[in-house]
N, C-alpha and C. Protein backbone atom coordinates (compact mmCIF):
# COMPACT_ATOMS: atom_id res chain seq x y z
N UNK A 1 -65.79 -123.18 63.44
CA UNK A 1 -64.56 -122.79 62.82
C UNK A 1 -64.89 -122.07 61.52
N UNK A 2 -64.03 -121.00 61.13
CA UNK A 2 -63.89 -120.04 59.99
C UNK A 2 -62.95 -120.20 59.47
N UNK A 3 -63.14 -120.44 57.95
CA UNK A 3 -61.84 -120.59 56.69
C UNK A 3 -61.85 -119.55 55.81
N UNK A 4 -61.18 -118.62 56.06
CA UNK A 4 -61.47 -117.77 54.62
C UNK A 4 -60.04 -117.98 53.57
N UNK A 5 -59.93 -118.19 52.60
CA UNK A 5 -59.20 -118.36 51.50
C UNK A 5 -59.23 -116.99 50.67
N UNK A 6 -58.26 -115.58 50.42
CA UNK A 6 -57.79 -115.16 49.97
C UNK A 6 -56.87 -115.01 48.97
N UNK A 7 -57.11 -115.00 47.71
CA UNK A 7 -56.02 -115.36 46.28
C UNK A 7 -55.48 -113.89 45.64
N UNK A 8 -54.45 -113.28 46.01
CA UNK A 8 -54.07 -112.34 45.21
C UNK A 8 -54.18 -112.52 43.35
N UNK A 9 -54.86 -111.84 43.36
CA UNK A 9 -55.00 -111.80 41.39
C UNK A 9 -53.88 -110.55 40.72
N UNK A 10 -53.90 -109.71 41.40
CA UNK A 10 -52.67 -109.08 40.58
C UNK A 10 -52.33 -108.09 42.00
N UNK A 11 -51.49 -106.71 41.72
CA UNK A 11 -50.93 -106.00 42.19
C UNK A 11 -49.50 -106.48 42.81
N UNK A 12 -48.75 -105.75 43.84
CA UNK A 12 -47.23 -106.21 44.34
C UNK A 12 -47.91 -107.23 45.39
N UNK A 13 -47.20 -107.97 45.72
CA UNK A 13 -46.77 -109.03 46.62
C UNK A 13 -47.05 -108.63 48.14
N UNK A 14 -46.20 -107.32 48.64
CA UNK A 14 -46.40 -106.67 49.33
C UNK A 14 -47.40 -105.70 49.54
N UNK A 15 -47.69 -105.09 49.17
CA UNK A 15 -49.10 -104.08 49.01
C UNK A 15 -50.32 -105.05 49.50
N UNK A 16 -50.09 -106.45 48.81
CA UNK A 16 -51.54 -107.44 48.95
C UNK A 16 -51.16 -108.04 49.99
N UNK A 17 -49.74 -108.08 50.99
CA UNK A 17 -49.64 -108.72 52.55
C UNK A 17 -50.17 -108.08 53.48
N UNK A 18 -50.22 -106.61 53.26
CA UNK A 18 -50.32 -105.27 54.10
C UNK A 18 -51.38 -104.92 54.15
N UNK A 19 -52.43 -105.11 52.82
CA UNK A 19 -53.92 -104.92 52.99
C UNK A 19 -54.75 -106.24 53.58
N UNK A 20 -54.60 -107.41 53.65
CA UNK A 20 -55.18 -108.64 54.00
C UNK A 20 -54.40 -108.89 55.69
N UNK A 21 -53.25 -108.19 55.84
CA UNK A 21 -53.11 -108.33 57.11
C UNK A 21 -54.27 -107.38 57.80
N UNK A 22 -54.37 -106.23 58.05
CA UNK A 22 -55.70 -105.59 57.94
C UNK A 22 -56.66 -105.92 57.98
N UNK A 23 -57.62 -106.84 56.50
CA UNK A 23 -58.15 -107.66 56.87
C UNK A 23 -59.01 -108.36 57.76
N UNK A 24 -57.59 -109.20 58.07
CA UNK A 24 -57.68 -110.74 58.75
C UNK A 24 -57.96 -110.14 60.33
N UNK A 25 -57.17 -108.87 60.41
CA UNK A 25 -57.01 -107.88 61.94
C UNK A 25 -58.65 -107.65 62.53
N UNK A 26 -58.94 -107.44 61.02
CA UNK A 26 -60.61 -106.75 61.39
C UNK A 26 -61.70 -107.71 61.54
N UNK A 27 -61.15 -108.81 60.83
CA UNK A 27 -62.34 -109.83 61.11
C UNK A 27 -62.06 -110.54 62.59
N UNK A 28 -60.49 -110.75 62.89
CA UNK A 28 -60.32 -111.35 63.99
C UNK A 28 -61.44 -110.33 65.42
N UNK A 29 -61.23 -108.92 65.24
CA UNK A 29 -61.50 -108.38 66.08
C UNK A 29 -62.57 -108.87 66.23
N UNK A 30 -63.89 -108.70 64.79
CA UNK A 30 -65.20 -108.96 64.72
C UNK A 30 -65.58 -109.63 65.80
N UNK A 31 -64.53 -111.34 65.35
CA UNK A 31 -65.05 -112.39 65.97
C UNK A 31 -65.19 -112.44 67.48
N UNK A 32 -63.75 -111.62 68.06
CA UNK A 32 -63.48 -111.55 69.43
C UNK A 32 -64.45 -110.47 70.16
N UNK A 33 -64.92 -109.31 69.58
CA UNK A 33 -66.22 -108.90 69.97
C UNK A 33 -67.87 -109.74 69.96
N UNK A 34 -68.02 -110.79 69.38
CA UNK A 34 -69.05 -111.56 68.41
C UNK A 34 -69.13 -112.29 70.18
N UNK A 35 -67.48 -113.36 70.24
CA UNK A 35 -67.93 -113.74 71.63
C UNK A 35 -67.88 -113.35 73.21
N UNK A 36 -67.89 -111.92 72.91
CA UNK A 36 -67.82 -110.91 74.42
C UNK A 36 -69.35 -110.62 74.81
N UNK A 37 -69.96 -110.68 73.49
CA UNK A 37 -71.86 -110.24 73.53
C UNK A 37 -72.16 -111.31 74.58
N UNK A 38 -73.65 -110.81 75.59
CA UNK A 38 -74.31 -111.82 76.20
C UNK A 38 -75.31 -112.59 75.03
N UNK A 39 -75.52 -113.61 75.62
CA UNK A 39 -76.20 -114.56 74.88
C UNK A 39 -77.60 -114.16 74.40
N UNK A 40 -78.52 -113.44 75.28
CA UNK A 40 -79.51 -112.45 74.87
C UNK A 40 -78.77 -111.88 73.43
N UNK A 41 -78.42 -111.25 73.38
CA UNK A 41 -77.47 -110.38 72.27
C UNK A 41 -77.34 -110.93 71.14
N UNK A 42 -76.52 -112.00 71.09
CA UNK A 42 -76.51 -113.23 69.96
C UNK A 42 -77.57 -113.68 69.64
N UNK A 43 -78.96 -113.94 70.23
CA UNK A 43 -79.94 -114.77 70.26
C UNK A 43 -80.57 -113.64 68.91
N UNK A 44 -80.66 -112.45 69.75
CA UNK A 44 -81.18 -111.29 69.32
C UNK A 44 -80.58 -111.55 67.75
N UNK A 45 -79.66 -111.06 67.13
CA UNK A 45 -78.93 -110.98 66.18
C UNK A 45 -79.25 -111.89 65.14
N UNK A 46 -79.27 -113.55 65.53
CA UNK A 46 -79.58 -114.38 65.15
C UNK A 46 -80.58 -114.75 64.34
N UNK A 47 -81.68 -114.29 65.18
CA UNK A 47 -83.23 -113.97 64.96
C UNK A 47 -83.24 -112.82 63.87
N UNK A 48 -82.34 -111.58 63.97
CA UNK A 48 -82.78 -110.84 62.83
C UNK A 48 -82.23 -111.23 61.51
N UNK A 49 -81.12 -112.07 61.70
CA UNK A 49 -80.72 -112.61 60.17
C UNK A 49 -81.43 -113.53 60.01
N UNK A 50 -81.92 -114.39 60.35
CA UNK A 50 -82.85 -115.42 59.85
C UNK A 50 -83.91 -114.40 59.55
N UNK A 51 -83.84 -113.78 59.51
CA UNK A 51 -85.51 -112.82 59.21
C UNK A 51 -85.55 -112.39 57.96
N UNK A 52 -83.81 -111.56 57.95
CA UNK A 52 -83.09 -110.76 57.02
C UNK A 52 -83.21 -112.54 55.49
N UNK A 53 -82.52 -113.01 55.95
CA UNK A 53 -82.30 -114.23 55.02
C UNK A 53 -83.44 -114.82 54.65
N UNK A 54 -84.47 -114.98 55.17
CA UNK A 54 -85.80 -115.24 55.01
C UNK A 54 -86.85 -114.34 53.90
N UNK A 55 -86.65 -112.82 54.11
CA UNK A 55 -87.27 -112.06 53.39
C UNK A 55 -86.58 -112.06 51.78
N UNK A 56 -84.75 -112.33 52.12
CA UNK A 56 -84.05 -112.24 50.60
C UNK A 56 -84.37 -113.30 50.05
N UNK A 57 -84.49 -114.70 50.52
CA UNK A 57 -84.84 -115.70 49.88
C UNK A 57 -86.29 -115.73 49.46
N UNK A 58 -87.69 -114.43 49.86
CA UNK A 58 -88.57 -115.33 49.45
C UNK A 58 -88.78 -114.02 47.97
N UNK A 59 -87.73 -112.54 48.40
CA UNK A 59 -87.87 -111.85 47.02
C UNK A 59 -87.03 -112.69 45.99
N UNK A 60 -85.99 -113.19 46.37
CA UNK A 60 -85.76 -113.75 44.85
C UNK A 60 -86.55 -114.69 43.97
N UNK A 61 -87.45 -115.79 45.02
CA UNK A 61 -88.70 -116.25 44.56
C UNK A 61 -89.54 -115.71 43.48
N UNK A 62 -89.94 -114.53 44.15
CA UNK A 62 -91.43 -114.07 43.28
C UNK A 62 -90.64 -112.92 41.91
């Protein structure tokens, strides 16, 4: 499960329903493409962010 929490800080009311509906549109899609991939695919992906996350965590190290 995914929680994202969105807080308008300023602008209209409306303007900030209309851009986060958008959004929420684009991440939903993300997700609904995320579970159409074969599992090869995901595995794949997986493997390169742990790689990706691995290399950022060991530059902030040194």
């Amino acid at each position: 499960m995914v929680t994202c929490t969105i807080n308008r800080k300023d602008g209209s009311k409306g303007a900030w329903l209309r851009g986060n509906r958008r959004f929420v549109d684009e991440i939903r899609n993300q997700f609904l493409l995320w579970r159409s991939l074969p599992v090869e695919t995901v595995l794949h992906y997986r493997k390169a962010a742990a790689q990706k996350l691995k290399n950022t965590e060991e530059g902030v190290r040194s």
